[in-house]
Protein backbone atom coordinates (compact mmCIF):
# COMPACT_ATOMS: atom_id res chain seq x y z
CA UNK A 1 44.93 40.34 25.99
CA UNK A 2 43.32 37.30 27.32
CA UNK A 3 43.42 35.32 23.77
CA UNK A 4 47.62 36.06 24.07
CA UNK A 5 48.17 35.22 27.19
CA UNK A 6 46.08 31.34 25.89
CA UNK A 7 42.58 31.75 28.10
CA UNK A 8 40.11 29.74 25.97
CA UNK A 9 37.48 31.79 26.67
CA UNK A 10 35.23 35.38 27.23
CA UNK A 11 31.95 35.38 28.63
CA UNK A 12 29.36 38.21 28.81
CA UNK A 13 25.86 38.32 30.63
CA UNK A 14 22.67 40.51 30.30
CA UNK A 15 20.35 42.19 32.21
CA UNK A 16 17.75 44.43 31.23
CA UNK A 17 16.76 46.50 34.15
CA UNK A 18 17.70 47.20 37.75
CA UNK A 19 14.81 47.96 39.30
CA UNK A 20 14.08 50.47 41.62
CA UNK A 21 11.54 48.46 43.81
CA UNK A 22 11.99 44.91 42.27
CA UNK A 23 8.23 43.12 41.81
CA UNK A 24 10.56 39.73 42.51
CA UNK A 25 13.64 39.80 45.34
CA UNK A 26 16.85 39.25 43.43
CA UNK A 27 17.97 35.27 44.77
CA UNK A 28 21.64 35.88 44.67
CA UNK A 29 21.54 38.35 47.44
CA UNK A 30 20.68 38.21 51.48
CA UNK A 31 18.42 41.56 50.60
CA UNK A 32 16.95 40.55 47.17
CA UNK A 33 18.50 43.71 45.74
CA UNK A 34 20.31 43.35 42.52
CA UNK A 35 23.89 44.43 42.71
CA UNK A 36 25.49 47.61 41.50
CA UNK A 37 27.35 46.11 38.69
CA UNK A 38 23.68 45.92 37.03
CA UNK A 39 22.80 48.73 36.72
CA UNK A 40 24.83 50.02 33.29
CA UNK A 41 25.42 46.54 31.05
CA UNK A 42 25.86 46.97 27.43
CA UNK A 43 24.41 44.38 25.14
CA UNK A 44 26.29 41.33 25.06
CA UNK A 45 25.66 40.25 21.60
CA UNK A 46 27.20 43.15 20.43
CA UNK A 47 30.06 43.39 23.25
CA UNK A 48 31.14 39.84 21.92
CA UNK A 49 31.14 41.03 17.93
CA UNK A 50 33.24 43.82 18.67
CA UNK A 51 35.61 41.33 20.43
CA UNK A 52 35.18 39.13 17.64
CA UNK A 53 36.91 41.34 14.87
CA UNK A 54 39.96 42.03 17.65
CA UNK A 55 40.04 38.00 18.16
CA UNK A 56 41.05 34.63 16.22
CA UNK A 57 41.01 32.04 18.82
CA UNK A 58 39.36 32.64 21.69
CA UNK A 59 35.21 30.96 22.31
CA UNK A 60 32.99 33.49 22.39
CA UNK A 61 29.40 32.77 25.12
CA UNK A 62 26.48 34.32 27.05
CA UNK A 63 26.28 33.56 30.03
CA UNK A 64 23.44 34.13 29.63
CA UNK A 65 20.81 35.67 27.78
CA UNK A 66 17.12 35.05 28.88
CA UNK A 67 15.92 34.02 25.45
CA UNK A 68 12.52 34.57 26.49
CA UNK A 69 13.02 38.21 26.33
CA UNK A 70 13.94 38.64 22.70
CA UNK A 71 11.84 37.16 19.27
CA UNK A 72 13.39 34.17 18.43
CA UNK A 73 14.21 35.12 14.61
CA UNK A 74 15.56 37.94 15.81
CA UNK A 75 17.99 36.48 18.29
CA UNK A 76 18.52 33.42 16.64
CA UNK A 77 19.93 36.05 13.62
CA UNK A 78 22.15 37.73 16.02
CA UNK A 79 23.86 34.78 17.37
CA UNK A 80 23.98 33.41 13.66
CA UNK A 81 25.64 36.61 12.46
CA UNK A 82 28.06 36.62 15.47
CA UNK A 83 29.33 33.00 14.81
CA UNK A 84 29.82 34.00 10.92
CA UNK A 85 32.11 36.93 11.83
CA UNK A 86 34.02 34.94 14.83
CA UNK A 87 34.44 32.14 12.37
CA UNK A 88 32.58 29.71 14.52
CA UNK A 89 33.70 30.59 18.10
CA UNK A 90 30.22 30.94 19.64
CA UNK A 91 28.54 29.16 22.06
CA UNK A 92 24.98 30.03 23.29
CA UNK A 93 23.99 30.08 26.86
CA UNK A 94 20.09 30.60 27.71
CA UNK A 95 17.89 31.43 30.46
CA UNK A 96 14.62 31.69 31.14
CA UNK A 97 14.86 34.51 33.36
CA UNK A 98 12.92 35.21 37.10
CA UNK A 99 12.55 38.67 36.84
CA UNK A 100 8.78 39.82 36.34
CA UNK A 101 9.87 43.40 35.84
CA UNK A 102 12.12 42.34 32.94
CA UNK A 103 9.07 39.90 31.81
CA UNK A 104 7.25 43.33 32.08
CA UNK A 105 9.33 45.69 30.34
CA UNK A 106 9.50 42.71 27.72
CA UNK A 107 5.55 42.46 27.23
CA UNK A 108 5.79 39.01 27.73
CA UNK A 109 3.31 36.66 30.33
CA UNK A 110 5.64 35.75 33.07
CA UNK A 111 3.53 32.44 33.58
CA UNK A 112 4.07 29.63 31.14
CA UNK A 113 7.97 30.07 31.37
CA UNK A 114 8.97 26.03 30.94
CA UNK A 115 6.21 25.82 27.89
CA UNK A 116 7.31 28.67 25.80
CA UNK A 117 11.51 27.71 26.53
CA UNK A 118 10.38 24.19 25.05
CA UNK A 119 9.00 26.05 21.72
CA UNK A 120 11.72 28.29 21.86
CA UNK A 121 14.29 25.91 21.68
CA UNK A 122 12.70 24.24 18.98
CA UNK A 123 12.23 27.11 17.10
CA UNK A 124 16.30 27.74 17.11
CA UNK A 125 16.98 24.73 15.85
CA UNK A 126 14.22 24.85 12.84
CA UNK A 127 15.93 28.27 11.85
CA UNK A 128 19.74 27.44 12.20
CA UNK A 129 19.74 23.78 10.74
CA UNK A 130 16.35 23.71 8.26
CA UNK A 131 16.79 24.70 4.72
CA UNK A 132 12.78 25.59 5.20
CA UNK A 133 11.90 27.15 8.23
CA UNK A 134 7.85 26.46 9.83
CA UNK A 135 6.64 26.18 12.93
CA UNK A 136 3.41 26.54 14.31
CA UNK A 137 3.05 26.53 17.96
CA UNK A 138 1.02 27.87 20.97
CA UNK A 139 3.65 30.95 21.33
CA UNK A 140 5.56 31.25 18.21
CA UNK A 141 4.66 30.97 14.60
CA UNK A 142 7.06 31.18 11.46
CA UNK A 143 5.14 31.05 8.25
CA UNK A 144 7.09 28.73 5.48
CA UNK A 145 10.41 30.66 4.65
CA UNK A 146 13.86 30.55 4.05
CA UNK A 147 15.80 31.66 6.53
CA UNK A 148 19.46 32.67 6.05
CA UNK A 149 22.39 32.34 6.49
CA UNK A 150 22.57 29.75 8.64
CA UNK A 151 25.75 29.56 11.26
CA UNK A 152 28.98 27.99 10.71
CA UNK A 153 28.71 25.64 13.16
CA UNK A 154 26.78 21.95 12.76
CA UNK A 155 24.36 21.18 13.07
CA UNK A 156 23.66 24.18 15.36
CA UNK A 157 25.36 26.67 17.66
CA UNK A 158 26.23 24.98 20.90
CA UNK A 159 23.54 25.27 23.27
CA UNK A 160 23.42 25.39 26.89
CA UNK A 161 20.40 25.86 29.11
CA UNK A 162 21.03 27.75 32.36
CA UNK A 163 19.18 27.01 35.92
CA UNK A 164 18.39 24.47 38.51
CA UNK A 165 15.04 23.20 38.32
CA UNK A 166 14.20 19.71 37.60
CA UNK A 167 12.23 20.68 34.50
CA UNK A 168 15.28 22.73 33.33
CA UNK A 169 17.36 19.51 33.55
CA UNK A 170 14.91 17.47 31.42
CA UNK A 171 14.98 19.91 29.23
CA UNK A 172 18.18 19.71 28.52
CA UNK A 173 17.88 16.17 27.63
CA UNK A 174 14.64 16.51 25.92
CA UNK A 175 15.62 18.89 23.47
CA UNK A 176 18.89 17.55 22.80
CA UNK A 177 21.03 20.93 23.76
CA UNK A 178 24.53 20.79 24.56
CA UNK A 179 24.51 20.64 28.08
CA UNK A 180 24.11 22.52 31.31
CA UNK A 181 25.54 26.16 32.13
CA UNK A 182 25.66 25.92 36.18
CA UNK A 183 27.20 28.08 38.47
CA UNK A 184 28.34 27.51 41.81
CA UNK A 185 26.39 28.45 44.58
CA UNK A 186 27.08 26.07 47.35
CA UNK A 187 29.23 22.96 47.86
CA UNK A 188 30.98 21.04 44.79
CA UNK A 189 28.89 17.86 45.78
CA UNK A 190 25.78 19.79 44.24
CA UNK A 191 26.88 20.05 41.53
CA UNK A 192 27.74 16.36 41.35
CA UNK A 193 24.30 15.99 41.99
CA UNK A 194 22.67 17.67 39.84
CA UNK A 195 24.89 16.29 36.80
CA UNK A 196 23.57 12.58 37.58
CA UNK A 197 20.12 13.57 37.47
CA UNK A 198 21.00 15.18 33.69
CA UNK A 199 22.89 11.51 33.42
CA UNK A 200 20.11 9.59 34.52
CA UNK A 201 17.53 11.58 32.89
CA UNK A 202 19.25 10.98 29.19
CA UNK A 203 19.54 6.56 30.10
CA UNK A 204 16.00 6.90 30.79
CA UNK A 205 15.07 8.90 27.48
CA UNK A 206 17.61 6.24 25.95
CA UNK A 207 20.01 9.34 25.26
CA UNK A 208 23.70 8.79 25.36
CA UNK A 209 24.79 10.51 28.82
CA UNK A 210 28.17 11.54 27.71
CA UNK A 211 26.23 14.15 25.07
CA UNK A 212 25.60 16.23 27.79
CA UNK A 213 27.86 18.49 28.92
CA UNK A 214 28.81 21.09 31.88
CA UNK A 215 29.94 24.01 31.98
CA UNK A 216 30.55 25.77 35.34
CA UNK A 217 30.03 29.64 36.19
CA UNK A 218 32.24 30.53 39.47
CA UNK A 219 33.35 33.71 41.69
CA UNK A 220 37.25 33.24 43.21
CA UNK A 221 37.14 34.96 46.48
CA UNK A 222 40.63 34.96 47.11
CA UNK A 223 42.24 35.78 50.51
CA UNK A 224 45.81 36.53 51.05
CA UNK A 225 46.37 34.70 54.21
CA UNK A 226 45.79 30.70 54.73
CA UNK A 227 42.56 32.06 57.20
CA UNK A 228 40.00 30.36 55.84
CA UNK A 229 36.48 32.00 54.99
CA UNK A 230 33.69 29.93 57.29
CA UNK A 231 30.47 29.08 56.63
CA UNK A 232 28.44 26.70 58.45
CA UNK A 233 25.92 25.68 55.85
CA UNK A 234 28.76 25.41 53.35
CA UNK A 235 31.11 22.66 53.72
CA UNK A 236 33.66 22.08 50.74
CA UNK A 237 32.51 18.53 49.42
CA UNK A 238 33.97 15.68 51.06
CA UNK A 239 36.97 17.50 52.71
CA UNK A 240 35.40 18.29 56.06
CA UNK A 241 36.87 21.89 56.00
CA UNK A 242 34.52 24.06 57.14
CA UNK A 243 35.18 26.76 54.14
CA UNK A 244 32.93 28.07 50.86
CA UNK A 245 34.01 26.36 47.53
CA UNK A 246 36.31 28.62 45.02
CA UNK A 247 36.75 30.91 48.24
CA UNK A 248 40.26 31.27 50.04
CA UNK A 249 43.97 31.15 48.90
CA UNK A 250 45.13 30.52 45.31
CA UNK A 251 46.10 27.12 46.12
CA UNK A 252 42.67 26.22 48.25
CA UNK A 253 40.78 27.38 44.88
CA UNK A 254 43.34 25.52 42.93
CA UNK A 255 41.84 22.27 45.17
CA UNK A 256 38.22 23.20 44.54
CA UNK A 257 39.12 23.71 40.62
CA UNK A 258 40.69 20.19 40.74
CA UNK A 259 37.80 18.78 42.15
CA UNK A 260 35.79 20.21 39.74
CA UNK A 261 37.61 18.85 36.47
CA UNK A 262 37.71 15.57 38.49
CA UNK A 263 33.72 15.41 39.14
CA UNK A 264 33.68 15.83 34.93
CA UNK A 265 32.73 19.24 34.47
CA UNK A 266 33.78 20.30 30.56
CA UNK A 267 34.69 23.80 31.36
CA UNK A 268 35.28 26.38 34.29
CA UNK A 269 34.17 30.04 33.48
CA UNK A 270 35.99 32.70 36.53
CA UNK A 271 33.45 35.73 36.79
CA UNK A 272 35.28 38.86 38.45
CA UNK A 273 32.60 41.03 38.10
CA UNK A 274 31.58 41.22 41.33
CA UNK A 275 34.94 42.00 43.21
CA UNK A 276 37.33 44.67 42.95
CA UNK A 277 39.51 42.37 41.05
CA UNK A 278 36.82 42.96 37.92
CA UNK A 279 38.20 46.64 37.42
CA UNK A 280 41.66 45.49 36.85
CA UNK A 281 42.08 43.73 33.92
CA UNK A 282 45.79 42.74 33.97
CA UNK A 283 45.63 41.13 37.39
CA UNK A 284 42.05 39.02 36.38
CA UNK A 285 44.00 37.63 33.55
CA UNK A 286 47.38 36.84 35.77
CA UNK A 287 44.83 35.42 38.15
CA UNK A 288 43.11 33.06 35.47
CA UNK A 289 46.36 31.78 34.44
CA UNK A 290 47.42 30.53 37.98
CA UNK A 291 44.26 29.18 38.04
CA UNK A 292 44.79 26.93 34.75
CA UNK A 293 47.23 24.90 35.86
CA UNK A 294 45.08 23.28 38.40
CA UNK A 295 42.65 22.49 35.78
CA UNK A 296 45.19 20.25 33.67
């Protein structure tokens, strides 16, 4: 439905557990409780090749997967076989993941995060653009080996690297990914920000900045009256109104999607999930689409 109606694109997400008594406080929430929504989440990879054989069009992403948590041949085959069957629609979002029950339930150190995503990353690459895969490395080894087939798209699946920490943002650059998978999370300026450091840091690595780019997880909370939704630590950038970003009437989100495009950001992914909205998939698409036109 959303491919006829012209949205470009369908996101999924994963989690691996909800905890009963979480070893680390979930950061999204006042409590540090995960919410609900968590608790039953099939497995995105597959979710999006089912979608693939009902689809032609429409891009296909995680958003995200903590690559950590799976063996790198392994996932790097799954996201290689999905872009194969969706003819080249995928795009690959990645996380390191905070959760040390997941790490747990994984069997894998939850120190050493940054240094095994910098292998990991590497290793991706080796396996979807090398004719002959090796790698040796202080977490992952792949003996000599041909390792097939390799995914549609060149030189590699589109990559983006989710989180916020400086060393996330150099490794973005670093490793020459695609760009940045944000989400919003407080005002626009932020995010602004936090896409000049990812500027600056390619000029400095003598990287051309305009390689890098954003794409932009947000949650509409839309209101039917023009009362606006306060919050004194939250100021929508620049406008002096004292209201959350992507939070109020479908024109006052229309304003903070405009701002958005205009700050640069590549692409705008709407997550329903966590409203009421999310059970009802007619309105979430009639939503999207009054959405788009703010975005042109």
């Amino acid at each position: 439905m959303a491919e006829q109606e012209g949205i470009d694109s369908l996101w999924v997400f994963e989690r691996l557990l909800w905890p009963i008594n979480p070893q680390t406080p979930y950061p999204a929430s006042p409590d540090g409780i995960l919410p609900a929504e968590y608790q039953i989440m099939l497995d995105p990879l597959q979710t999006l090749a089912l979608v693939s054989a009902n689809t032609n069009k429409i891009l296909l992403g995680t958003c995200i997967i903590d690559m950590l948590f799976h063996n790198p041949v392994l996932l790097s085959k799954s996201f290689t076989t999905l872009d194969i069957f969706s003819n080249g629609r995928t795009v690959a979002g990645f996380g390191i993941g905070w959760s040390k029950d997941e790490y747990q339930a994984s069997n894998i150190p939850f120190n050493d995060k940054g240094k095994r995503a910098d292998e990991y990353l590497q290793v991706l690459k080796r396996i979807w653009e090398d004719d002959n895969v090796e790698f040796k490395g202080q977490y992952y080894n792949i003996p000599s080996s041909k390792i097939g087939p390799k995914p549609l798209q060149k030189p590699h699946i589109p990559i983006y690297l989710g989180g916020f920490s400086p060393n996330t943002f150099s490794r973005i650059v670093n490793y020459d990914t695609n760009g940045w998978l944000g989400a919003l999370g407080g005002p626009i300026d932020s995010i602004k920000n936090i896409m000049d450091i990812i500027r600056e840091n390619a000029r400095k690595a003598n990287k051309d900045p305009n390689n890098f780019r954003v794409i932009l997880l947000t949650y509409p909370d839309i209101v039917e009256s023009n009362e606006q939704n306060t919050s004194s630590s939250n100021n929508s950038s620049g406008s002096g109104i004292n209201r959350f970003p992507m939070t109020g009437t479908i024109d006052q989100i229309g304003k903070d999607i405009k701002e958005i495009k205009d700050i640069g950001v590549d692409h705008i992914v709407l997550g329903f999930n966590f409203s009421s909205m999310g059970k009802d998939i007619d309105k979430m698409i009639d939503i999207t689409k009054q959405f788009s036109k703010f975005a042109k």
